[in-house]
PDB file of N, CA and C in Angstrom:
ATOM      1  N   UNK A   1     246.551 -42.218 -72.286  1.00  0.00           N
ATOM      2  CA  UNK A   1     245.516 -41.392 -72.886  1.00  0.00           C
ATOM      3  C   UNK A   1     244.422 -42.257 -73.515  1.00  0.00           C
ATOM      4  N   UNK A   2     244.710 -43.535 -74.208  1.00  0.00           N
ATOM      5  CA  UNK A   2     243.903 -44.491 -74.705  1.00  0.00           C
ATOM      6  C   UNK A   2     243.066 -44.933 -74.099  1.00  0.00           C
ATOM      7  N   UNK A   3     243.476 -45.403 -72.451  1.00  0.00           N
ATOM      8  CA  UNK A   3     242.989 -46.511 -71.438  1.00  0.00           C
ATOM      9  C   UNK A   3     241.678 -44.875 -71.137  1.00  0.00           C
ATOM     10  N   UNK A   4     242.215 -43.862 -70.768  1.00  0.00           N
ATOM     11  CA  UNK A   4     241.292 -42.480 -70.353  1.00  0.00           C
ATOM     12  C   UNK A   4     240.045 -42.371 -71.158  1.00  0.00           C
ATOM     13  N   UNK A   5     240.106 -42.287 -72.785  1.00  0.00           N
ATOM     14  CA  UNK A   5     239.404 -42.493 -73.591  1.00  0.00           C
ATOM     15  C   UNK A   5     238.722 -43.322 -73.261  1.00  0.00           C
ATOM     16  N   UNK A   6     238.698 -44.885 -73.419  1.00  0.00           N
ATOM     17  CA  UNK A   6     237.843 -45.792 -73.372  1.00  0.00           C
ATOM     18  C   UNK A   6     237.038 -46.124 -72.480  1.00  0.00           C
ATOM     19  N   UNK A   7     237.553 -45.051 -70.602  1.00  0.00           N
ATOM     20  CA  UNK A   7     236.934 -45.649 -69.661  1.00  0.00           C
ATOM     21  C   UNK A   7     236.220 -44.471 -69.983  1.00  0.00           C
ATOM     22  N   UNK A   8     236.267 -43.157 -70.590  1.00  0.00           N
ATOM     23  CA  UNK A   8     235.135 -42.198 -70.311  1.00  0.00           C
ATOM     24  C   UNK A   8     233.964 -42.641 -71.532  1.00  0.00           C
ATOM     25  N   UNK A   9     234.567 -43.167 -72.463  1.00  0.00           N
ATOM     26  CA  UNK A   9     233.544 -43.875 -73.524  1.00  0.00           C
ATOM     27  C   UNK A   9     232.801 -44.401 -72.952  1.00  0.00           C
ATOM     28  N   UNK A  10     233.297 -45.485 -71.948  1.00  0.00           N
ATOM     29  CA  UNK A  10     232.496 -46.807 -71.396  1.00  0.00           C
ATOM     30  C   UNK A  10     231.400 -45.880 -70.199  1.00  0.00           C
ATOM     31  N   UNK A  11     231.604 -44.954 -69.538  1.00  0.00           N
ATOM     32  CA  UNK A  11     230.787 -44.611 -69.030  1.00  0.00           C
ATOM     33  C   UNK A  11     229.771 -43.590 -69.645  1.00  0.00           C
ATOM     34  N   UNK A  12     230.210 -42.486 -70.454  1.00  0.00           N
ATOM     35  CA  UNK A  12     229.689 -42.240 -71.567  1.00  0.00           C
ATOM     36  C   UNK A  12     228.093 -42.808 -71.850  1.00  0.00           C
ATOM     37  N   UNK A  13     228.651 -43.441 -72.142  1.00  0.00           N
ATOM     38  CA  UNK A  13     227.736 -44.517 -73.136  1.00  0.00           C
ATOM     39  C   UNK A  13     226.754 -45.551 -71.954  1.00  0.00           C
ATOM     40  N   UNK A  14     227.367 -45.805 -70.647  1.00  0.00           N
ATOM     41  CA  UNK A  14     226.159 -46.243 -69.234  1.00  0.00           C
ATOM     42  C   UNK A  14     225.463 -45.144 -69.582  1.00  0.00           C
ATOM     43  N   UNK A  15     226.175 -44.068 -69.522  1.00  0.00           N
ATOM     44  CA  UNK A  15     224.681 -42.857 -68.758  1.00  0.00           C
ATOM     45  C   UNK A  15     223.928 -42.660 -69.789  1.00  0.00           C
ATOM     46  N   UNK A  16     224.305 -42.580 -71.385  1.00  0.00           N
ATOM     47  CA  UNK A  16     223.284 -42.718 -72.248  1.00  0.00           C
ATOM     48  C   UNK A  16     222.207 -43.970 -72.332  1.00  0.00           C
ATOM     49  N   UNK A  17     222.491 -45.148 -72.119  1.00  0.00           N
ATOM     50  CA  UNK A  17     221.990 -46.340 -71.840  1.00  0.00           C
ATOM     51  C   UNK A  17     221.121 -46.432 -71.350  1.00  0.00           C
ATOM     52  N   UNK A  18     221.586 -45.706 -69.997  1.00  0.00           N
ATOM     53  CA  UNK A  18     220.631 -45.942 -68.478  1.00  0.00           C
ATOM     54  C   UNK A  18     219.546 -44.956 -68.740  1.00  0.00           C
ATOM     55  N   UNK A  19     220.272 -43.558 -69.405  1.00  0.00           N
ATOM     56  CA  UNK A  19     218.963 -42.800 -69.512  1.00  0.00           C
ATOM     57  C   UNK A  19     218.068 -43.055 -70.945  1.00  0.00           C
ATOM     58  N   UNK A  20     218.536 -43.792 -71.707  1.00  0.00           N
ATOM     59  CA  UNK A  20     217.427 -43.892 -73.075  1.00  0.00           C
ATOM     60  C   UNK A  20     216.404 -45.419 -72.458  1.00  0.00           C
ATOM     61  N   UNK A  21     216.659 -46.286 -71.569  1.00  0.00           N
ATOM     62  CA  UNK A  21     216.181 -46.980 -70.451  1.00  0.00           C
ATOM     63  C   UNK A  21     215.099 -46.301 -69.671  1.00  0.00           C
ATOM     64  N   UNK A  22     215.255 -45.319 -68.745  1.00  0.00           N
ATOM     65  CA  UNK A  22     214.287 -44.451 -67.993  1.00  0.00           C
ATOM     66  C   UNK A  22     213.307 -43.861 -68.940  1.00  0.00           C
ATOM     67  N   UNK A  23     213.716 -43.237 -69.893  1.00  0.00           N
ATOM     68  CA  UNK A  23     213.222 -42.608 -70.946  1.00  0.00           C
ATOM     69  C   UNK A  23     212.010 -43.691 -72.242  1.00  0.00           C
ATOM     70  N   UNK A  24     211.888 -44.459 -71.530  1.00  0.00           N
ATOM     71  CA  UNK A  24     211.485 -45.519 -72.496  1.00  0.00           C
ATOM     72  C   UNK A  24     210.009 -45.462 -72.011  1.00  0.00           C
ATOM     73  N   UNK A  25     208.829 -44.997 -73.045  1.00  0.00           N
ATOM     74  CA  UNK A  25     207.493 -44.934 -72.207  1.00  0.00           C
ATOM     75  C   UNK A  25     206.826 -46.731 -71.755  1.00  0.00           C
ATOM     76  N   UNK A  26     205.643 -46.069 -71.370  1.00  0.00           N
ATOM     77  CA  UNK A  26     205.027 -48.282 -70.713  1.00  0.00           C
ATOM     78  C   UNK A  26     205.818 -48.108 -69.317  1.00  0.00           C
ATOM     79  N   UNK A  27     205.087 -49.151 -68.929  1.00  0.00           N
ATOM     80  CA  UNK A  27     205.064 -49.701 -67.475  1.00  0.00           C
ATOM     81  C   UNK A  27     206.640 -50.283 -67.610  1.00  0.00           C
ATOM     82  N   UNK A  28     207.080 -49.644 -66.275  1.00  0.00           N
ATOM     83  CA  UNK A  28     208.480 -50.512 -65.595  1.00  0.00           C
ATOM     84  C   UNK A  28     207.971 -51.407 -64.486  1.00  0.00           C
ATOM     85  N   UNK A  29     209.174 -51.935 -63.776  1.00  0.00           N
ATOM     86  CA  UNK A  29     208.734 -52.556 -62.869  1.00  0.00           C
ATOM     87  C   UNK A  29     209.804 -52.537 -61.896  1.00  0.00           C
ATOM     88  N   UNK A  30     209.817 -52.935 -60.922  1.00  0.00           N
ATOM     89  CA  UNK A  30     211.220 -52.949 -59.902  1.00  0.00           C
ATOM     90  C   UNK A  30     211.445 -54.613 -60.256  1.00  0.00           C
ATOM     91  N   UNK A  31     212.679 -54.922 -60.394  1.00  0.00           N
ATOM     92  CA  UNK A  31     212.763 -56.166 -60.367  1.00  0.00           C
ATOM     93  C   UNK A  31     214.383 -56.356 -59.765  1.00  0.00           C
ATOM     94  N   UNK A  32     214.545 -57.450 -58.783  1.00  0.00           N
ATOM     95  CA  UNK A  32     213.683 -58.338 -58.732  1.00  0.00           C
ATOM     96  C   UNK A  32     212.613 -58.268 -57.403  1.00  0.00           C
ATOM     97  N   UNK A  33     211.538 -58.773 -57.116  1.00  0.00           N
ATOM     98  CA  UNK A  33     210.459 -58.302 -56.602  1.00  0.00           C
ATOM     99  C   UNK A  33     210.869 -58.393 -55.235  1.00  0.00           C
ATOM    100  N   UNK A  34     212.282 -59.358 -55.046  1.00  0.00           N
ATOM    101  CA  UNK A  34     212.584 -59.109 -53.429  1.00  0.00           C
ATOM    102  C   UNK A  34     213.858 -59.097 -53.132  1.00  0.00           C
ATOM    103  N   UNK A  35     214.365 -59.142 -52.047  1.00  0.00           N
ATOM    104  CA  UNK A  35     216.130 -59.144 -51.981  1.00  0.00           C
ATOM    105  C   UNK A  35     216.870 -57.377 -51.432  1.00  0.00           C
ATOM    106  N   UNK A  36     218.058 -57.416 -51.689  1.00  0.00           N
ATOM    107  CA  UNK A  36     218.165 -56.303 -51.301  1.00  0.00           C
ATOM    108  C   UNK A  36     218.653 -55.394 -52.534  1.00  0.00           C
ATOM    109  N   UNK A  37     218.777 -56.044 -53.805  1.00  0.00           N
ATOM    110  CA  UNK A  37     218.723 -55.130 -55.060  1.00  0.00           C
ATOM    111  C   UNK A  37     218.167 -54.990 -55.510  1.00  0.00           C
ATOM    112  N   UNK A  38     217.740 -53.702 -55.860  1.00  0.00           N
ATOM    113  CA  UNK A  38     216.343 -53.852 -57.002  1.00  0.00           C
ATOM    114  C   UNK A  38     216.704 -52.919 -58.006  1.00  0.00           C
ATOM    115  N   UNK A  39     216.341 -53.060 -58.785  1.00  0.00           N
ATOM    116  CA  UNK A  39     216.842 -52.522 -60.329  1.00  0.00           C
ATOM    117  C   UNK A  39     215.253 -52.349 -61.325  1.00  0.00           C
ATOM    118  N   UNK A  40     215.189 -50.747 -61.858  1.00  0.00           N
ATOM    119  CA  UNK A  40     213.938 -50.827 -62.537  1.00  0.00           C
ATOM    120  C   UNK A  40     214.116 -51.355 -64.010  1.00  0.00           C
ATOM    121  N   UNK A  41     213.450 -51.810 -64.403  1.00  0.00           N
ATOM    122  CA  UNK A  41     213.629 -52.883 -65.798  1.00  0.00           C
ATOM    123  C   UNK A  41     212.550 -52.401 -66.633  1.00  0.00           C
ATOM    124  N   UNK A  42     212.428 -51.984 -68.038  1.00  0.00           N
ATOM    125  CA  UNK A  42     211.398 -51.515 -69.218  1.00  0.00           C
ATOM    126  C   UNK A  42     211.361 -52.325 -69.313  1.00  0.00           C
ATOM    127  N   UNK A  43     209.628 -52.502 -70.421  1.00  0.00           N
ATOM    128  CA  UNK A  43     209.135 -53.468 -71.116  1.00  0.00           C
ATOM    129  C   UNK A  43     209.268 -53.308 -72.344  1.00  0.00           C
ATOM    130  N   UNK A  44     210.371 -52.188 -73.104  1.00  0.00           N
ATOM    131  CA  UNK A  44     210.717 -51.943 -74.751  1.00  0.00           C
ATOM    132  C   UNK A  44     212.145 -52.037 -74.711  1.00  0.00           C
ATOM    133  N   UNK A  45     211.807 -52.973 -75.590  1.00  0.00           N
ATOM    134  CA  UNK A  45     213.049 -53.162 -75.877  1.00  0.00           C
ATOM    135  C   UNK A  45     213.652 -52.068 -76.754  1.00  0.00           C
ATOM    136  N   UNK A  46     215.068 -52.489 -76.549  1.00  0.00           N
ATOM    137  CA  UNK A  46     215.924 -50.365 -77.507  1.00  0.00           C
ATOM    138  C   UNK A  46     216.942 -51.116 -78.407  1.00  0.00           C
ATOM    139  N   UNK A  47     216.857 -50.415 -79.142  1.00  0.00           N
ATOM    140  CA  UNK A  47     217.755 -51.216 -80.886  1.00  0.00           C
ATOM    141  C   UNK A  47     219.245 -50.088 -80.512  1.00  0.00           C
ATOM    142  N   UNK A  48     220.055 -51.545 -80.497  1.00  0.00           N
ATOM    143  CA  UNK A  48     221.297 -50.713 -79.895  1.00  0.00           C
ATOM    144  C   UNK A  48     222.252 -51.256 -80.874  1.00  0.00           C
ATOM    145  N   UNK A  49     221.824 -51.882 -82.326  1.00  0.00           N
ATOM    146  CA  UNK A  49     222.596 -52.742 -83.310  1.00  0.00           C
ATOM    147  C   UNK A  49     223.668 -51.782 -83.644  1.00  0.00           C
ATOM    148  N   UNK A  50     223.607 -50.447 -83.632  1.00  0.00           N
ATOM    149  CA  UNK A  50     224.538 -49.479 -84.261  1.00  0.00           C
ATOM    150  C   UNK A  50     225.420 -49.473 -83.762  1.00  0.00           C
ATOM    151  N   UNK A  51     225.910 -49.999 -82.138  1.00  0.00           N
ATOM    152  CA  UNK A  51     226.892 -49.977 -81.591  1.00  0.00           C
ATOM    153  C   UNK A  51     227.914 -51.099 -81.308  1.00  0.00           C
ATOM    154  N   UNK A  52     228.556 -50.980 -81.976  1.00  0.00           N
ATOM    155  CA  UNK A  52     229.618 -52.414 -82.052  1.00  0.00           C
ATOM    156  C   UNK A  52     230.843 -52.576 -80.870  1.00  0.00           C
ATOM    157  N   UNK A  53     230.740 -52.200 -79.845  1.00  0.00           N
ATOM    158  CA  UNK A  53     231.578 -52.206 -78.456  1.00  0.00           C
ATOM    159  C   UNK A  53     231.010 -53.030 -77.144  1.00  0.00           C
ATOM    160  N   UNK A  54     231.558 -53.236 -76.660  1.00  0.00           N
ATOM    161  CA  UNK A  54     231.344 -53.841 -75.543  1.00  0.00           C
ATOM    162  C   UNK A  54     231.055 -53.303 -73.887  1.00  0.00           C
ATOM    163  N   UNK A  55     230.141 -52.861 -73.405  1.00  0.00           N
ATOM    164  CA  UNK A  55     229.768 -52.282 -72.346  1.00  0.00           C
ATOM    165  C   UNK A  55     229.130 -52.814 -71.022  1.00  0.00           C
ATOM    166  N   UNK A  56     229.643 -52.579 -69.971  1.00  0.00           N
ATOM    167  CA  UNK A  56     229.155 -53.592 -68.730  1.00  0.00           C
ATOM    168  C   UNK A  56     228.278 -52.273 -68.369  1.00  0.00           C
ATOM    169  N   UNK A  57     226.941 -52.318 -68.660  1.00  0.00           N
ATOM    170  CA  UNK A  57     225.973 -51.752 -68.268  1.00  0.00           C
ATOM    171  C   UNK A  57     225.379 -51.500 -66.101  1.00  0.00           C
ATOM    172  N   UNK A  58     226.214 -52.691 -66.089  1.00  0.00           N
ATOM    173  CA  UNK A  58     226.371 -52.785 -64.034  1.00  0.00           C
ATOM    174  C   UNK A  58     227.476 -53.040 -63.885  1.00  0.00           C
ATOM    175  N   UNK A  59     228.636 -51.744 -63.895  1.00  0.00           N
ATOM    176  CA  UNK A  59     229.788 -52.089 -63.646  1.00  0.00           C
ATOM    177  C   UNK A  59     229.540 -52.456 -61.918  1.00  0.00           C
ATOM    178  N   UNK A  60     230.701 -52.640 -61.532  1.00  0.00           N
ATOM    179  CA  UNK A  60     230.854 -52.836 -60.332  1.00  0.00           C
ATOM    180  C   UNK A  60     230.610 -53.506 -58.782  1.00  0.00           C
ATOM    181  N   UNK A  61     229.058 -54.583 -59.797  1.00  0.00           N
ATOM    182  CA  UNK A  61     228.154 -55.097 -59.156  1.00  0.00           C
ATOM    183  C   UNK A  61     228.636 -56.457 -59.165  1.00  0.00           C
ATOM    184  N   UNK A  62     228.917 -57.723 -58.430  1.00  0.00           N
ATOM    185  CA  UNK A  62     228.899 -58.974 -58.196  1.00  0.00           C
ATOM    186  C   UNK A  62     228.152 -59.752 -57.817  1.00  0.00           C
ATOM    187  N   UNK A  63     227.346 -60.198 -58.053  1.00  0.00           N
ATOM    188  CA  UNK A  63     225.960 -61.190 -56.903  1.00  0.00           C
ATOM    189  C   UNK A  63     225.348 -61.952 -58.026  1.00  0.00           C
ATOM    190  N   UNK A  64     226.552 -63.383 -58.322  1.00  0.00           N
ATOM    191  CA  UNK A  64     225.556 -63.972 -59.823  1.00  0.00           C
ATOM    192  C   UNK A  64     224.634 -64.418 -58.947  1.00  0.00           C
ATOM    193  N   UNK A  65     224.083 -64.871 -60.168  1.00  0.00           N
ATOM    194  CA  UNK A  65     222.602 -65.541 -60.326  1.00  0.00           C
ATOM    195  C   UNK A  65     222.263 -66.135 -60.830  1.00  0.00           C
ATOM    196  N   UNK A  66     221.546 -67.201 -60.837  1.00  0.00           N
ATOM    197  CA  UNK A  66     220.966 -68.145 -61.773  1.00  0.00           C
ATOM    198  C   UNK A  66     219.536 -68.333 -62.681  1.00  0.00           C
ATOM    199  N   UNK A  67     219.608 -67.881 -63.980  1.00  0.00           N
ATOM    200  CA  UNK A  67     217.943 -67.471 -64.286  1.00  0.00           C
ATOM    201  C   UNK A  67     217.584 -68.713 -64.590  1.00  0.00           C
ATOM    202  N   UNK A  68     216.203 -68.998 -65.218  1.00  0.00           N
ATOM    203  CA  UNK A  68     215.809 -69.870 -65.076  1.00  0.00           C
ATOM    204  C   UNK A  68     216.125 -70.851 -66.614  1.00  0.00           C
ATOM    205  N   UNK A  69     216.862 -69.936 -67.448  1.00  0.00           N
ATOM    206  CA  UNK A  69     217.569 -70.917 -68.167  1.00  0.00           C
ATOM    207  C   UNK A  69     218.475 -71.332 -68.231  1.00  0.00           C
ATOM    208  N   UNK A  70     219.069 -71.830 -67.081  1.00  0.00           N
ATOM    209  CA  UNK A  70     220.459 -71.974 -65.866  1.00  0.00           C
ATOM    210  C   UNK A  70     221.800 -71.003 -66.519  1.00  0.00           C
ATOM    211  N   UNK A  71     221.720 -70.543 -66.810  1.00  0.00           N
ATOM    212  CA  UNK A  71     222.916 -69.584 -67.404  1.00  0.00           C
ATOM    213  C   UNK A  71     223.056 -68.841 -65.764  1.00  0.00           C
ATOM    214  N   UNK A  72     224.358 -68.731 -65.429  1.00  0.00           N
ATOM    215  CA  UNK A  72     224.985 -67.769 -64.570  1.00  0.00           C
ATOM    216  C   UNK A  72     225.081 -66.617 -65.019  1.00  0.00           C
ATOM    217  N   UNK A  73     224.294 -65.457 -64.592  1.00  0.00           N
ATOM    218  CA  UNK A  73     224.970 -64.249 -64.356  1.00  0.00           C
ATOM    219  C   UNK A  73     225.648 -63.516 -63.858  1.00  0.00           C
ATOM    220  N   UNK A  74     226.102 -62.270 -64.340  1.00  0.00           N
ATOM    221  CA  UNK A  74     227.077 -61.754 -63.445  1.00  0.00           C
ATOM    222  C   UNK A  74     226.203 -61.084 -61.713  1.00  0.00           C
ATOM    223  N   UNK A  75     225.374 -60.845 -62.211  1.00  0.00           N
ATOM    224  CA  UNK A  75     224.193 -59.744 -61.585  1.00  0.00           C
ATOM    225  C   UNK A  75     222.754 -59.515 -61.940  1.00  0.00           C
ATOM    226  N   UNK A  76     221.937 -59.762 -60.723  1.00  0.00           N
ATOM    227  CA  UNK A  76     220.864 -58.889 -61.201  1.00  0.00           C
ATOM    228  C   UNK A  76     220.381 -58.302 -62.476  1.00  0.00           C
ATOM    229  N   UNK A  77     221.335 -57.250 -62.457  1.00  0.00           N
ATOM    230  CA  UNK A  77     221.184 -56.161 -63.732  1.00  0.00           C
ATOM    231  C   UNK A  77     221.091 -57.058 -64.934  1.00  0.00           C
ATOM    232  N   UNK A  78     222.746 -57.585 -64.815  1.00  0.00           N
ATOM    233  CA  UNK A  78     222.912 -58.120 -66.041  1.00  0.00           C
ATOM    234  C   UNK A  78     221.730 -59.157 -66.912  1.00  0.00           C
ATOM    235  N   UNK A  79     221.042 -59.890 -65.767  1.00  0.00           N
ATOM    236  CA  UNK A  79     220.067 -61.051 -66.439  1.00  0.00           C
ATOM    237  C   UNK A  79     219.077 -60.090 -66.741  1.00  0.00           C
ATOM    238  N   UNK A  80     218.571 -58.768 -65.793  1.00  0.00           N
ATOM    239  CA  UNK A  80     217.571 -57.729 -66.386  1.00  0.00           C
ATOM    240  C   UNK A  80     217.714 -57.150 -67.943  1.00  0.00           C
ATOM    241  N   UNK A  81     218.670 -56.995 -67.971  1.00  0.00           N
ATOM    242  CA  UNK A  81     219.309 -56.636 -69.676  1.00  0.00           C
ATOM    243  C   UNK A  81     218.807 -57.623 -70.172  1.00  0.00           C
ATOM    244  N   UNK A  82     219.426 -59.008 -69.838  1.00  0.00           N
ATOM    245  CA  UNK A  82     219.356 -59.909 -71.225  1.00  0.00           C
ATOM    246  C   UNK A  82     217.991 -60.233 -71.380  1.00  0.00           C
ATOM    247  N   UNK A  83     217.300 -60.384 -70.178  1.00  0.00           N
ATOM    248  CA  UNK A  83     215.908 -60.989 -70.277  1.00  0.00           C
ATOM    249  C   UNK A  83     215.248 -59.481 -70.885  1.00  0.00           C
ATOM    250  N   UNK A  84     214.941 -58.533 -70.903  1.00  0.00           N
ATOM    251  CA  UNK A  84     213.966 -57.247 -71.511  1.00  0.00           C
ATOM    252  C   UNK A  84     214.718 -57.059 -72.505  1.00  0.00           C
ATOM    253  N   UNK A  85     216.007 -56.484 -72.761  1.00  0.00           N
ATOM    254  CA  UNK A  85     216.264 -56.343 -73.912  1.00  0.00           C
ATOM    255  C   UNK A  85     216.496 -57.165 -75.145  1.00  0.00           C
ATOM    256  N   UNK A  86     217.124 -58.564 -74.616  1.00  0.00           N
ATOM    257  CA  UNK A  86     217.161 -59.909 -75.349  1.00  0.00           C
ATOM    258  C   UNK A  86     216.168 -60.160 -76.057  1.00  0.00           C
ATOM    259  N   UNK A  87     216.140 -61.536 -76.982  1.00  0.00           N
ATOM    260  CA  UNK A  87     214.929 -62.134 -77.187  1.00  0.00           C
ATOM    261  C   UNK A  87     214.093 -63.117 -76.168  1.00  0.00           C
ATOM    262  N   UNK A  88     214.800 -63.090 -75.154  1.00  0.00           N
ATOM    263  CA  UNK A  88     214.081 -63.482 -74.332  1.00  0.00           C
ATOM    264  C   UNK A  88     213.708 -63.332 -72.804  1.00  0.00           C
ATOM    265  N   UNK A  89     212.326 -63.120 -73.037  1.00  0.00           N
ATOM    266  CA  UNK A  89     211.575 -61.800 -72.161  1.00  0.00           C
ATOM    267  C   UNK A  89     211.322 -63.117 -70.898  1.00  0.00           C
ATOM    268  N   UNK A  90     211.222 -64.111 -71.129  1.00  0.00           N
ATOM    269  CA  UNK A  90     210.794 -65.052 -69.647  1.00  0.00           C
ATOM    270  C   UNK A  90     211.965 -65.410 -69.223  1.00  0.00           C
ATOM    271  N   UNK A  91     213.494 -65.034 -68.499  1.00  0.00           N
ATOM    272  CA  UNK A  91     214.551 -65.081 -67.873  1.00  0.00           C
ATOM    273  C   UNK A  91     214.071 -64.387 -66.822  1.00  0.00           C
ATOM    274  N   UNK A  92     213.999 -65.363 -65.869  1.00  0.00           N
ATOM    275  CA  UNK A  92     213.739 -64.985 -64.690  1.00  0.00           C
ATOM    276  C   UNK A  92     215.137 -65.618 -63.175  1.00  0.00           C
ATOM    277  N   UNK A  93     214.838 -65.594 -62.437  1.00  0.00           N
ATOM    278  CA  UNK A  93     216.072 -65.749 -61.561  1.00  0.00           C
ATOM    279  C   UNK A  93     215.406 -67.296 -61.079  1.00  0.00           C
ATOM    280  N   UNK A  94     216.011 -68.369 -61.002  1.00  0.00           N
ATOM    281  CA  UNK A  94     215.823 -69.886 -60.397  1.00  0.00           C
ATOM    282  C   UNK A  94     215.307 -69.807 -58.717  1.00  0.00           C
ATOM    283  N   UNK A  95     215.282 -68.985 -57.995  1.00  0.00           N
ATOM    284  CA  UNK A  95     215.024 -68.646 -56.783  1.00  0.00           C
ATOM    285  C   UNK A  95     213.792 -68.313 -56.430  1.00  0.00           C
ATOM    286  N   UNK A  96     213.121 -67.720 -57.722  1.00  0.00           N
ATOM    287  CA  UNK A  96     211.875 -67.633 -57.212  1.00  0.00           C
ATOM    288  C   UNK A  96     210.783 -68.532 -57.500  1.00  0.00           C
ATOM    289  N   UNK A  97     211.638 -69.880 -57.972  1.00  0.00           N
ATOM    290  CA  UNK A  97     210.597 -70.939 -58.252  1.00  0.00           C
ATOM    291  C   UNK A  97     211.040 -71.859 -57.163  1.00  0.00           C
ATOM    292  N   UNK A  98     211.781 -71.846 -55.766  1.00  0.00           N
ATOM    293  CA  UNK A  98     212.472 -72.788 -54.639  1.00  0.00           C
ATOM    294  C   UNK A  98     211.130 -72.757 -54.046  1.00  0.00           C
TER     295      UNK A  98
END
């Protein structure tokens, strides 16, 4: 019943995510600009300090990556999170500077 709880929390809480994300006014963008994933990414960042849990915002997705402050990601998504929502907005993927 616990493990039930936490996975409907964990998704729960994607679809609120994803939609306070869409919901975010200003220019999006598709990123990344080529490849075969593309993921739309805001330019506001969202104050999510109130929530003290841990959430894989792209479950299910595998295809690291390397941004350009060599940190491995898990995904796409994931470096899209850290770079827009993070403090740091110039994380970009190492590939598009080859």
């Amino acid at each position: 019943m616990v493990k039930y709880f936490q996975v409907l929390w964990s998704l729960l809480f994607s679809i609120m995510l994803h939609s306070m994300l869409l919901a975010a006014p200003g220019a999006r963008v598709w990123w990344p600009t080529h490849g075969l994933i593309k993921i739309k990414c805001p330019y506001k960042k969202v104050k999510l300090s109130w929530f003290n849990k841990t959430v894989d915002p792209c479950p299910g997705l595998k295809q690291p990556i390397c941004g350009t402050n060599f940190v491995t990601y898990d995904n796409p998504c994931i470096l899209c999170v850290e770079s827009f929502l993070g403090d740091r907005l110039d994380i970009t993927t190492l590939e598009d500077f080859w």
